[in-house]
N, C-alpha and C. Protein backbone atom coordinates (compact mmCIF):
# COMPACT_ATOMS: atom_id res chain seq x y z
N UNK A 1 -29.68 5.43 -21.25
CA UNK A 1 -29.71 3.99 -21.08
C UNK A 1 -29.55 3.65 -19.60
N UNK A 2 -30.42 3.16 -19.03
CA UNK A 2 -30.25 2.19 -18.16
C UNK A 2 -29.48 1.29 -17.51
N UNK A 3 -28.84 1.12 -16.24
CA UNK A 3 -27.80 0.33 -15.99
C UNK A 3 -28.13 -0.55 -14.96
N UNK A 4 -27.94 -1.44 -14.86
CA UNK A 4 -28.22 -2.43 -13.79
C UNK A 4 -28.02 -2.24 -12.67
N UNK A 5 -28.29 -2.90 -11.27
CA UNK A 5 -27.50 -2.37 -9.91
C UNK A 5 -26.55 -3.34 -10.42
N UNK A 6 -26.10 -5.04 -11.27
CA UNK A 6 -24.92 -5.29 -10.98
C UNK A 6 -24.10 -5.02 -11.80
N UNK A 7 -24.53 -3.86 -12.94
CA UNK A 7 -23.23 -3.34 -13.64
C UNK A 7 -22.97 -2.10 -12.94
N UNK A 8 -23.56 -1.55 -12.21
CA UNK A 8 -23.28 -0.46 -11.61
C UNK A 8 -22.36 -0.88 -10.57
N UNK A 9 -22.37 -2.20 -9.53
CA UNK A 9 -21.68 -2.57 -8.94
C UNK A 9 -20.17 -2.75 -9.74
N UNK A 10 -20.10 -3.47 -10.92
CA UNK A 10 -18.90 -4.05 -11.22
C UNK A 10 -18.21 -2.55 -11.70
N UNK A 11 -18.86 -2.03 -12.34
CA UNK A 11 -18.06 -0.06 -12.35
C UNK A 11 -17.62 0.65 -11.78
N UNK A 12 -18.12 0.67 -10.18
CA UNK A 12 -17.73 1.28 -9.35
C UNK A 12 -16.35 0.32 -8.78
N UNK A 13 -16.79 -1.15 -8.67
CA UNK A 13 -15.36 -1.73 -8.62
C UNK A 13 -14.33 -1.65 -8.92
N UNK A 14 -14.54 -1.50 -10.65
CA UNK A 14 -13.46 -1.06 -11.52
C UNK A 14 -12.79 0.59 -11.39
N UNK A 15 -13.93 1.24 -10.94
CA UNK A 15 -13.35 2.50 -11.09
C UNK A 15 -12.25 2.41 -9.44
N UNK A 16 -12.45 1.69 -8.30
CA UNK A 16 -11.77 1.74 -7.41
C UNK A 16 -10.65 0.82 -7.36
N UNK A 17 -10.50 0.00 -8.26
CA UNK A 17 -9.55 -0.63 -8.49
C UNK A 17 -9.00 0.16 -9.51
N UNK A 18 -9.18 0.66 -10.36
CA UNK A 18 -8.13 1.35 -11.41
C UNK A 18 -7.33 2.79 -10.59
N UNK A 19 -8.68 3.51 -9.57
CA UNK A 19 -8.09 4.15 -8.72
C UNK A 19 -6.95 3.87 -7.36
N UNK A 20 -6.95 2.61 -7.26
CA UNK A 20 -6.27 2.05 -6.28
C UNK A 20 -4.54 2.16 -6.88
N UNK A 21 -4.94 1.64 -8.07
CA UNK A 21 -2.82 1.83 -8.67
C UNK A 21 -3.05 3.50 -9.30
N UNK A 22 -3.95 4.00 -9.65
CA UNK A 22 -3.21 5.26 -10.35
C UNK A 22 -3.16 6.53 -9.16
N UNK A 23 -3.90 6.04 -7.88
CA UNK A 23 -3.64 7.10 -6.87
C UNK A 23 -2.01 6.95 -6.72
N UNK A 24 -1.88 5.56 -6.54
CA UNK A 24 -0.29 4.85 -5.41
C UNK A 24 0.60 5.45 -7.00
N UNK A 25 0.01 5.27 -8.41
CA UNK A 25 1.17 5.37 -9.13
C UNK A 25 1.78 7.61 -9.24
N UNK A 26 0.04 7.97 -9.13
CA UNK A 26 0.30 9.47 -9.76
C UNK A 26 0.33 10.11 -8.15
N UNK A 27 -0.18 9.83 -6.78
CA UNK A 27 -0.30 10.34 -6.08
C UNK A 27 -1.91 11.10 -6.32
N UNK A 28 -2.69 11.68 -4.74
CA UNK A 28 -3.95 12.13 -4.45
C UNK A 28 -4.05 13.02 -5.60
N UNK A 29 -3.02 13.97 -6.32
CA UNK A 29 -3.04 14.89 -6.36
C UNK A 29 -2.88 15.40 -8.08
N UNK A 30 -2.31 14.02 -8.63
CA UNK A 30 -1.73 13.76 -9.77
C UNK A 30 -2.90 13.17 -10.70
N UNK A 31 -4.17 12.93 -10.34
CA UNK A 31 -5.00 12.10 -11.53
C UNK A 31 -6.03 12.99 -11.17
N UNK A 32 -6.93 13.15 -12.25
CA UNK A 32 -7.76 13.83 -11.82
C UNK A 32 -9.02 12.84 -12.29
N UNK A 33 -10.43 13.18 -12.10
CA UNK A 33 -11.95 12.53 -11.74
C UNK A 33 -12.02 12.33 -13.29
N UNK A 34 -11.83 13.12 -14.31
CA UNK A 34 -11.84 12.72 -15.74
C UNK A 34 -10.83 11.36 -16.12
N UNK A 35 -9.66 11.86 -15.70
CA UNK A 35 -9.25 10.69 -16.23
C UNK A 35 -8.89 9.33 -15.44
N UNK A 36 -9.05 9.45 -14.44
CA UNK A 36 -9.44 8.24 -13.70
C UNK A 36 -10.40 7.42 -14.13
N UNK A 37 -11.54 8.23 -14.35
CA UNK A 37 -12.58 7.94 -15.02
C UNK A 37 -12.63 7.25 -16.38
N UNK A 38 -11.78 8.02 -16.92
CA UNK A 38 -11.35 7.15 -18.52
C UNK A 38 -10.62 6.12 -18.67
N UNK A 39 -9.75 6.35 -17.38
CA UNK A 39 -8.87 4.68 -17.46
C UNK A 39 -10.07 3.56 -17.07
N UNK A 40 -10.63 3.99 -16.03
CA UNK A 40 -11.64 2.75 -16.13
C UNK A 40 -12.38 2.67 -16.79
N UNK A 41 -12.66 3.28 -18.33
CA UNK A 41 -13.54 2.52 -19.38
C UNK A 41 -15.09 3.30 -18.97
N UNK A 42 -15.09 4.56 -18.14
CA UNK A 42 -16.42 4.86 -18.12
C UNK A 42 -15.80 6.68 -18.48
N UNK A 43 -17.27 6.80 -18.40
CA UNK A 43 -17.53 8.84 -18.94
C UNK A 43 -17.58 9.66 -17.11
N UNK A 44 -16.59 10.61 -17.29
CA UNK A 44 -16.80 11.54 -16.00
C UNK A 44 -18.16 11.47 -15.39
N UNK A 45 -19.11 11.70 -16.18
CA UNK A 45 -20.55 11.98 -16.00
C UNK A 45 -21.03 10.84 -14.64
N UNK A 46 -20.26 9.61 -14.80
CA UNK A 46 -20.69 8.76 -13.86
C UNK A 46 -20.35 8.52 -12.81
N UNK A 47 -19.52 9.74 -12.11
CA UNK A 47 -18.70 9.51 -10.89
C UNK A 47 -19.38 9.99 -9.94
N UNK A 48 -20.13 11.62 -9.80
CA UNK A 48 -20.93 11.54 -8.54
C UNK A 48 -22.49 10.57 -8.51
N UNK A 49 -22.47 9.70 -9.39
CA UNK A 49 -23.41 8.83 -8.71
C UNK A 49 -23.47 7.48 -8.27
N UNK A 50 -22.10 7.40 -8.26
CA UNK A 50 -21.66 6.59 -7.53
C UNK A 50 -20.43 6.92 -6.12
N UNK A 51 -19.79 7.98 -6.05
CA UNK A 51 -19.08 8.39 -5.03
C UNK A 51 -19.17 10.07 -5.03
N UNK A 52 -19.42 9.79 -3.50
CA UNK A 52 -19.94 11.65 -2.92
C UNK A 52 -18.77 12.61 -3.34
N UNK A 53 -17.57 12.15 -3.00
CA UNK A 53 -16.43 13.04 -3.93
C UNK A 53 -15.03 12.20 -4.04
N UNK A 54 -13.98 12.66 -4.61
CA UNK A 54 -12.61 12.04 -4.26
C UNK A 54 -12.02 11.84 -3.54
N UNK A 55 -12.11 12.52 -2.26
CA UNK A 55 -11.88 12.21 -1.46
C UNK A 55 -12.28 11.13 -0.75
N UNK A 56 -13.58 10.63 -0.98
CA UNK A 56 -14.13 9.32 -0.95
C UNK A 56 -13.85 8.16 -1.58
N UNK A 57 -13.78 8.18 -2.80
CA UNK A 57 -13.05 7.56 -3.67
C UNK A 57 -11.39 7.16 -3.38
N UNK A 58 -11.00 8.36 -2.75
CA UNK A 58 -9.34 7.90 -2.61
C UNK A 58 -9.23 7.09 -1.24
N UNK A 59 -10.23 7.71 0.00
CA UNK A 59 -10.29 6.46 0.97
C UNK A 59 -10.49 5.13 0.72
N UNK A 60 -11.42 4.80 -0.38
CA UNK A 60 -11.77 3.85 -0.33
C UNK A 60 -10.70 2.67 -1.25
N UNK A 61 -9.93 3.46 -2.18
CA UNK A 61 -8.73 3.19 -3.11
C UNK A 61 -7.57 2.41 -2.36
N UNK A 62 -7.73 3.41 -1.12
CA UNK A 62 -6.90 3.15 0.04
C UNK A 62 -7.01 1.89 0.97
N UNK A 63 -8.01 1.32 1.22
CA UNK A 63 -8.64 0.79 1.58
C UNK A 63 -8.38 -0.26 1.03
N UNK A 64 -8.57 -0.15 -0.17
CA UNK A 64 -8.98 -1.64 -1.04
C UNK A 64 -7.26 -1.97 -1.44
N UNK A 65 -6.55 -1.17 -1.50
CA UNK A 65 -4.82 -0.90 -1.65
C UNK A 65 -4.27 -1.97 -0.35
N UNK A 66 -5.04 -2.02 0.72
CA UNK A 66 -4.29 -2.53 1.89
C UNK A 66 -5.30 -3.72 2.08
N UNK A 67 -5.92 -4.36 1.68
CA UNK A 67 -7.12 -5.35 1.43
C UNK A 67 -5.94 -6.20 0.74
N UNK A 68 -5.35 -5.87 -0.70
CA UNK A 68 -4.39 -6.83 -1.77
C UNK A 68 -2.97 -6.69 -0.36
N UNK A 69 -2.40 -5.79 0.24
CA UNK A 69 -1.58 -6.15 0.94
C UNK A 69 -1.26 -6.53 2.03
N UNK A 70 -2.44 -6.89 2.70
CA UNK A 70 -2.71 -7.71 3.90
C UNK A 70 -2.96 -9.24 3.06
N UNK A 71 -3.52 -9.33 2.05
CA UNK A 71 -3.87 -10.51 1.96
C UNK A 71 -2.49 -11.67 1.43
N UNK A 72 -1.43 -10.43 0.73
CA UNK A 72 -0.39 -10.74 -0.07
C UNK A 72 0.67 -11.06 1.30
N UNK A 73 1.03 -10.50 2.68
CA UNK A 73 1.42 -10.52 3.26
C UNK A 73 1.06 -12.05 4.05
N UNK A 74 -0.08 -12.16 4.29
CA UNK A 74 -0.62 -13.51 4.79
C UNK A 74 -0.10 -14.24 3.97
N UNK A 75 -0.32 -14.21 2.64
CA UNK A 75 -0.05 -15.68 2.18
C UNK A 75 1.84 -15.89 2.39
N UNK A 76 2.62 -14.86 2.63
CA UNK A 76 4.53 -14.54 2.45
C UNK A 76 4.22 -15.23 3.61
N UNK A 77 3.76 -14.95 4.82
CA UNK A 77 3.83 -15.57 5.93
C UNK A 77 3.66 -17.12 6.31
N UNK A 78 2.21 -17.53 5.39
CA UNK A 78 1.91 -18.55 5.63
C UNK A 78 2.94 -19.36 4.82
N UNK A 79 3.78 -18.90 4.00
CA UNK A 79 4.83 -19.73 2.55
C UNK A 79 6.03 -19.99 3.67
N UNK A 80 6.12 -19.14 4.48
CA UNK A 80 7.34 -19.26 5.40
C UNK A 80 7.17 -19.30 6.98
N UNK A 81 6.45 -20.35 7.25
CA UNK A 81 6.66 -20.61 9.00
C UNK A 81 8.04 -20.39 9.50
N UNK A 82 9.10 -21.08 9.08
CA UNK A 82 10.41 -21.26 9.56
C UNK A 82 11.00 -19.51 10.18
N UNK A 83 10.54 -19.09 8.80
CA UNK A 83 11.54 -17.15 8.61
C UNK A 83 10.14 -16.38 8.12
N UNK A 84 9.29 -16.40 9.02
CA UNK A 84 8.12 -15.34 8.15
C UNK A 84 8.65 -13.79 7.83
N UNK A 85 9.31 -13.06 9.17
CA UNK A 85 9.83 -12.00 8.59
C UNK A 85 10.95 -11.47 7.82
N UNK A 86 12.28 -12.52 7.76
CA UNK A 86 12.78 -12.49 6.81
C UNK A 86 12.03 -12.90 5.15
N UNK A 87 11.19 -13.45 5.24
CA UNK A 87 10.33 -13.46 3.63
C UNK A 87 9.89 -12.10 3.33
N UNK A 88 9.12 -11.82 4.54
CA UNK A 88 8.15 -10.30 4.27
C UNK A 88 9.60 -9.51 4.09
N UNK A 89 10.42 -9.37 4.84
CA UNK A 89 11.39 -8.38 3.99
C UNK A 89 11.97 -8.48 2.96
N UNK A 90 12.27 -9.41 2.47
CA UNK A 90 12.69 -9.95 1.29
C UNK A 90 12.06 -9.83 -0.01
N UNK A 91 10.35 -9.76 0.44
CA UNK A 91 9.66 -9.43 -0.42
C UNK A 91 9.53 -7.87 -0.67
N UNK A 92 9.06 -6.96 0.54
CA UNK A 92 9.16 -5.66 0.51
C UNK A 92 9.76 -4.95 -0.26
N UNK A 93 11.38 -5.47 0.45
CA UNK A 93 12.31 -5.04 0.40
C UNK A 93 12.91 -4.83 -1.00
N UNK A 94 12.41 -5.02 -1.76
CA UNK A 94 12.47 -5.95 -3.10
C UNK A 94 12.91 -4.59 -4.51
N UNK A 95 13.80 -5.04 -5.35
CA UNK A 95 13.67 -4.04 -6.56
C UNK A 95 12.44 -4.39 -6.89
N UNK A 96 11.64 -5.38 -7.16
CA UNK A 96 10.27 -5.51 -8.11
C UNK A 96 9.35 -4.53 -7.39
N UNK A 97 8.96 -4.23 -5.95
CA UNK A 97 8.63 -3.69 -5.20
C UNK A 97 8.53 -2.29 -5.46
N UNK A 98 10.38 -1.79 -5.25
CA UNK A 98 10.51 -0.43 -5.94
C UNK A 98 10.08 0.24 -7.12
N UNK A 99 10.24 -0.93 -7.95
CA UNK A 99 9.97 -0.35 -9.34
C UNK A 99 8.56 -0.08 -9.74
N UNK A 100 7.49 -0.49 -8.27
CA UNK A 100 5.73 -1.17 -8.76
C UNK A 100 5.19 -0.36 -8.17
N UNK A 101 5.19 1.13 -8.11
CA UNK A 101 4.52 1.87 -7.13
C UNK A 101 3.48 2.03 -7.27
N UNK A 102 3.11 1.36 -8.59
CA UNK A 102 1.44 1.84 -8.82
C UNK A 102 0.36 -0.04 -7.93
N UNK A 103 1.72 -1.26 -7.66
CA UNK A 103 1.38 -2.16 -7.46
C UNK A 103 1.15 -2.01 -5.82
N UNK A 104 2.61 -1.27 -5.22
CA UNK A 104 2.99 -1.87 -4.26
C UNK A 104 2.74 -0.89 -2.78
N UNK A 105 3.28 -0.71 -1.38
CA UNK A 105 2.58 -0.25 -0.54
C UNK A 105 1.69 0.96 -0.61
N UNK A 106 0.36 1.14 -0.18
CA UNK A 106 -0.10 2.61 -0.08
C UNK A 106 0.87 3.38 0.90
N UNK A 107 1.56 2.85 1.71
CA UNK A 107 1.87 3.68 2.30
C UNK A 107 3.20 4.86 1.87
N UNK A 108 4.21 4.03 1.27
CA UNK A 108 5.21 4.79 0.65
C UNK A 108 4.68 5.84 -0.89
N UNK A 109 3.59 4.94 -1.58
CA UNK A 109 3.25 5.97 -2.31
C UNK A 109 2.52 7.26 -1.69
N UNK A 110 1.52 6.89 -0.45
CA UNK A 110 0.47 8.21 -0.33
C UNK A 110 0.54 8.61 1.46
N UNK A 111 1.49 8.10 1.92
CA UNK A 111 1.82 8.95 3.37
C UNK A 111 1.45 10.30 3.12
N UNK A 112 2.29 11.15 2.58
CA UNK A 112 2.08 12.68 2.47
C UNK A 112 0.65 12.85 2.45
N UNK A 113 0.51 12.65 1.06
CA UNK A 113 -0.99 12.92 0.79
C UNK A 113 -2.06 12.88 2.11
N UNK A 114 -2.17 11.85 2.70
CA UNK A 114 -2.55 10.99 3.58
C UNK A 114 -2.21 11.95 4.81
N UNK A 115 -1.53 12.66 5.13
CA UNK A 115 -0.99 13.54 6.47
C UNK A 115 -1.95 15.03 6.17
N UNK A 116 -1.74 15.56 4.61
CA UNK A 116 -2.02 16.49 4.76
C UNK A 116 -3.31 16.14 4.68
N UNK A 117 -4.45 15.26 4.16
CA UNK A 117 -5.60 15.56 4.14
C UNK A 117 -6.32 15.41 5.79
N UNK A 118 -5.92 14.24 6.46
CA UNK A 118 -6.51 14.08 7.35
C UNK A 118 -7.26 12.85 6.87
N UNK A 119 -8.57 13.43 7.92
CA UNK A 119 -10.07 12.63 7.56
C UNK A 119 -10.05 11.34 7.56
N UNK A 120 -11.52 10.84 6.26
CA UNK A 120 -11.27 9.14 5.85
C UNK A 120 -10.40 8.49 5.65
N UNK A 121 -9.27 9.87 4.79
CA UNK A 121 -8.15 8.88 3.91
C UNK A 121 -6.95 8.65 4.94
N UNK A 122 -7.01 9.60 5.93
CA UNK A 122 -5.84 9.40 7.36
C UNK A 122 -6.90 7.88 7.78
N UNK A 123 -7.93 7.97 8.39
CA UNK A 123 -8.30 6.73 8.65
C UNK A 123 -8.24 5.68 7.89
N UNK A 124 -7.98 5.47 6.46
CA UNK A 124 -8.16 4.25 6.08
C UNK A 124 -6.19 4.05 6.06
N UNK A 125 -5.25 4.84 6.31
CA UNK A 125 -3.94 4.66 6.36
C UNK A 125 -3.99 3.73 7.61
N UNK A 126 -4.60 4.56 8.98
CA UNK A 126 -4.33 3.90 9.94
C UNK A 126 -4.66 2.55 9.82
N UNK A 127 -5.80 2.46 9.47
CA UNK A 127 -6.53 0.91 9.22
C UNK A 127 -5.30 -0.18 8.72
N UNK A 128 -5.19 0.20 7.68
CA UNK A 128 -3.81 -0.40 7.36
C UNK A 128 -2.80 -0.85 7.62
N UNK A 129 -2.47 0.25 8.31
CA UNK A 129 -0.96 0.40 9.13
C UNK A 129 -1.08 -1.07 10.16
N UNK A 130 -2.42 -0.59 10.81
CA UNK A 130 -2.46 -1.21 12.11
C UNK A 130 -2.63 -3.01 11.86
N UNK A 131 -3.50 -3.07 10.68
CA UNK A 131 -3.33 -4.83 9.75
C UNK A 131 -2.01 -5.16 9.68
N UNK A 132 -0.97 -4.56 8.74
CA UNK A 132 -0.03 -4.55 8.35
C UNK A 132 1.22 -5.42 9.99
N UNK A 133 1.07 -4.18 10.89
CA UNK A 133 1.49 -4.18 12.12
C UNK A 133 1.66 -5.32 12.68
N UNK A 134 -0.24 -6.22 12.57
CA UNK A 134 -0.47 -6.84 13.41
C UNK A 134 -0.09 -8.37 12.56
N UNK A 135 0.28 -8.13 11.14
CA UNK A 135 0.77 -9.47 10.94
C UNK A 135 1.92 -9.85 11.16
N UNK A 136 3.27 -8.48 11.17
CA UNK A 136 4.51 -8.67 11.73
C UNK A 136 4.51 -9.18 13.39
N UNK A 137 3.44 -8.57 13.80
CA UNK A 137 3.76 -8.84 15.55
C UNK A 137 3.12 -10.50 15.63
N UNK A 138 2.24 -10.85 14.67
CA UNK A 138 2.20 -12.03 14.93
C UNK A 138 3.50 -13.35 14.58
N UNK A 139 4.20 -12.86 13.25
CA UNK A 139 5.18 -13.26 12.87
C UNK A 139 6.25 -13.36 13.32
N UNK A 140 6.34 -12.62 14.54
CA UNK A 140 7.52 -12.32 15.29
C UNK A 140 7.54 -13.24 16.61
N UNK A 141 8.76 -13.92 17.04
CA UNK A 141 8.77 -15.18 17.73
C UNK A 141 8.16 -14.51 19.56
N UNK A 142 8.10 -13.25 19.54
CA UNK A 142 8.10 -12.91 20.79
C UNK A 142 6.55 -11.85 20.62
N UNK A 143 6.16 -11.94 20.09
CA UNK A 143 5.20 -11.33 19.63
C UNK A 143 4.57 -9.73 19.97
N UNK A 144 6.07 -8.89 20.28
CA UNK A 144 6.01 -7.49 20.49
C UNK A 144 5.61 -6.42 19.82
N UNK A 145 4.49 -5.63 19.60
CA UNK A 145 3.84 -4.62 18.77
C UNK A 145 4.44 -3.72 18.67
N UNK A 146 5.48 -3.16 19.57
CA UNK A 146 6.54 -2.38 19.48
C UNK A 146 7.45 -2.52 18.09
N UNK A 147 7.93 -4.06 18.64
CA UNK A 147 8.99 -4.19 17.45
C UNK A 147 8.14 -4.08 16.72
N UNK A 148 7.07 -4.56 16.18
CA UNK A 148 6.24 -5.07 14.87
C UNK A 148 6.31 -3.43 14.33
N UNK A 149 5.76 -2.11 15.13
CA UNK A 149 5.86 -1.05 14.42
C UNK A 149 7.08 -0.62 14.21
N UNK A 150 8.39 -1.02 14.83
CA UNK A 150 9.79 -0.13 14.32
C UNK A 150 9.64 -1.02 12.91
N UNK A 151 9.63 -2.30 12.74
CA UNK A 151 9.96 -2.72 11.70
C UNK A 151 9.24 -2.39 10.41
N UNK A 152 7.74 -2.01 10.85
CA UNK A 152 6.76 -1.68 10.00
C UNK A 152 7.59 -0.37 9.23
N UNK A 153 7.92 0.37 9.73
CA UNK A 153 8.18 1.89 10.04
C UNK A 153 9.80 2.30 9.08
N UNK A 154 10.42 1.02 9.07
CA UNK A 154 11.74 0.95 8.82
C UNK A 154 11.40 0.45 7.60
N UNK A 155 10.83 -0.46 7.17
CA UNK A 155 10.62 -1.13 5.74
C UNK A 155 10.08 -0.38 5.04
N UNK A 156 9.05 0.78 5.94
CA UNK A 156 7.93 1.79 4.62
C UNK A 156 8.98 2.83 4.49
N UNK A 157 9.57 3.28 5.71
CA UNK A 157 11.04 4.49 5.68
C UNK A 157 11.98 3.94 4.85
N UNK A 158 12.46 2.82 4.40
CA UNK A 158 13.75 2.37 3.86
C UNK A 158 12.85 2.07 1.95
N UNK A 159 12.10 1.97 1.91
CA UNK A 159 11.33 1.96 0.68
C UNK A 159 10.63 2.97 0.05
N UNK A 160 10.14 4.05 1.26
CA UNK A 160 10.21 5.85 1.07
C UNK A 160 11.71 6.71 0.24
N UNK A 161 12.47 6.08 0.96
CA UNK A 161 13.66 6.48 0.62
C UNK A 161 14.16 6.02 -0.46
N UNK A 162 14.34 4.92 -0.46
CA UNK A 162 14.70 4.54 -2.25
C UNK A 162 14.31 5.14 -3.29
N UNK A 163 12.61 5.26 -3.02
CA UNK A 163 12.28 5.67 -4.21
C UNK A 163 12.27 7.17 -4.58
N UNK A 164 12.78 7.80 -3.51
CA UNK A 164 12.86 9.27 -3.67
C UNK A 164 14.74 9.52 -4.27
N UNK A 165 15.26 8.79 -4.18
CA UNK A 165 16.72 9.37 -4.41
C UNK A 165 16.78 8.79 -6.13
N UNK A 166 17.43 9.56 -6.81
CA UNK A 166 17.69 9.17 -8.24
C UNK A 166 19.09 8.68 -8.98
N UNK A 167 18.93 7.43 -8.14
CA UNK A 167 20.04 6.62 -8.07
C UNK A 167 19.83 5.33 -7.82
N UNK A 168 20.06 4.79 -8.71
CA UNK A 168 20.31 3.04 -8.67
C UNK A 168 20.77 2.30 -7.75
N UNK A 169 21.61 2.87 -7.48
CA UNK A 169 23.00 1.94 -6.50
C UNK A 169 22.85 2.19 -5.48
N UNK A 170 22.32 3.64 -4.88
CA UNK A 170 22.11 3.90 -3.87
C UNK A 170 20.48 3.57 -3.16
N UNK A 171 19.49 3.38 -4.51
CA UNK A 171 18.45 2.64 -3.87
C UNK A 171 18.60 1.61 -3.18
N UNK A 172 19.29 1.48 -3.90
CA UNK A 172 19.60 -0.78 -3.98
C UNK A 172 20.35 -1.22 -3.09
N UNK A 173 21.16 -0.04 -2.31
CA UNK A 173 21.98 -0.32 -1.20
C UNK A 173 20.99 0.45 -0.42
N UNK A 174 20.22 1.26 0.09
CA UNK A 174 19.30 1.59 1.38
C UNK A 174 18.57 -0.12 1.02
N UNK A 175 18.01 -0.89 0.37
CA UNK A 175 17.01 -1.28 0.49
C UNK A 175 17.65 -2.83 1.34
N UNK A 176 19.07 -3.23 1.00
CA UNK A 176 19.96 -4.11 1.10
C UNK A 176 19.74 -4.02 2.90
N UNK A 177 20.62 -2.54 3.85
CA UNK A 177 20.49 -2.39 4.41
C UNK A 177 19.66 -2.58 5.17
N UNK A 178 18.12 -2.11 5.02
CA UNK A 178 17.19 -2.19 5.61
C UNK A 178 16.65 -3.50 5.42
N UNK A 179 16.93 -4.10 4.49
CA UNK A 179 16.65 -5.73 4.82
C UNK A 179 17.49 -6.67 5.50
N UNK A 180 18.49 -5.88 5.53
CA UNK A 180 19.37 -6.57 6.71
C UNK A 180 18.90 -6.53 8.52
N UNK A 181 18.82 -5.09 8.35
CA UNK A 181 18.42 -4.78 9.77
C UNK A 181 17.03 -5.14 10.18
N UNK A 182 16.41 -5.29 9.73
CA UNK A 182 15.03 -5.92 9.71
C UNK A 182 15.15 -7.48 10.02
N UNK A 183 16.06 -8.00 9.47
CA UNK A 183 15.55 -9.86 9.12
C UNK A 183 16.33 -9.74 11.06
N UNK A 184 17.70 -8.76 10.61
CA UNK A 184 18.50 -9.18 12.55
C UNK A 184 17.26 -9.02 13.61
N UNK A 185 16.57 -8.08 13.31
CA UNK A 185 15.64 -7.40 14.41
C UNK A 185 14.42 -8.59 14.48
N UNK A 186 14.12 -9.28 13.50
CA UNK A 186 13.52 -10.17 13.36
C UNK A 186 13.07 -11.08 14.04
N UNK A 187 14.66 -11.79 13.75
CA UNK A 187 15.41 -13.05 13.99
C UNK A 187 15.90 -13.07 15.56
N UNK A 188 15.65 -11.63 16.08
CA UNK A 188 15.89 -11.80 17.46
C UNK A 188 17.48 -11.59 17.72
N UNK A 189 18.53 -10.99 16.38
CA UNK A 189 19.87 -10.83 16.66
C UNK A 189 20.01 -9.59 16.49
N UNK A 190 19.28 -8.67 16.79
CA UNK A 190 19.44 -7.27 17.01
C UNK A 190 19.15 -6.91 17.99
């Protein structure tokens, strides 16, 4: 059977959006082309003709991962002229956050991944990073790219960390912390 170019379009969408949370939820390494494939409602059979390999697929996952969090970040910013980066940390910083890894940064879910491969999928991190970066340095009353990356760096490190320790209290207090030191560094009282 026959498929359209715009159902072929909306498939490949779906398959990069379903790949976008089950990379961030299972990691590069954790889903494989079958069943990625099955979560999005299509047959293996249809993946190399639409993406050259997974590794392609996971750049582009990546990609589209920091597309929802640049755009989610703009709008925290635009909700809060007064305290933009105390919002963005507040939001980050967040148990809902912790608990959403299949929702929430590419970067704390797929850094590793992302180091050891290199390549597209190192480039579409940087891409990211550097969006991400450039909305804190705009948010910031002095508008330093420096700070913008410690803080970048401290929120993905202080949200790396949470989610690796297997402990409640002690997530919930790194994340406390680091939203503390963030809003001071912010706010210009650090």
């Amino acid at each position: 059977m026959r498929v359209s170019k715009e159902q072929t379009a909306r498939n490949r969408d779906r398959v990069v959006e379903t790949g976008a949370r089950l990379f961030r939820e299972h990691g590069l390494d954790g889903i494989g082309i079958a069943d990625l494939m099955r979560a999005s409602g299509l047959t293996h059979g249809g993946f190399y003709g639409q993406f050259e390999s997974k590794e392609a697929l996971a750049a582009e996952c990546i990609a589209r991962s920091f597309v929802s969090s640049v755009a989610r970040w703009q709008r925290i910013v635009e909700n809060a002229p007064d305290a933009p980066i105390r919002a963005l940390a507040e939001d980050y910083l967040s148990l809902r956050h912790l608990n959403a890894i299949e929702h929430g940064c590419a970067f704390t879910a797929l850094a590793p991944d992302a180091a050891r491969r290199g390549g597209p999928i190192a480039v579409e991190m940087a891409a990211g990073m550097q969006a991400l970066a450039d909305i804190l340095r705009q948010a910031l009353p002095d508008g330093n790219r420096a700070k913008a990356l410690a803080l970048l760096s401290q929120m993905s490190g202080a949200m790396t960390l949470a989610r690796s320790v297997n402990d409640p209290a002690l997530a919930q207090e790194i994340l406390e912390a680091a939203r503390a030191s963030v809003i001071a560094q912010g706010e210009g009282s650090a």
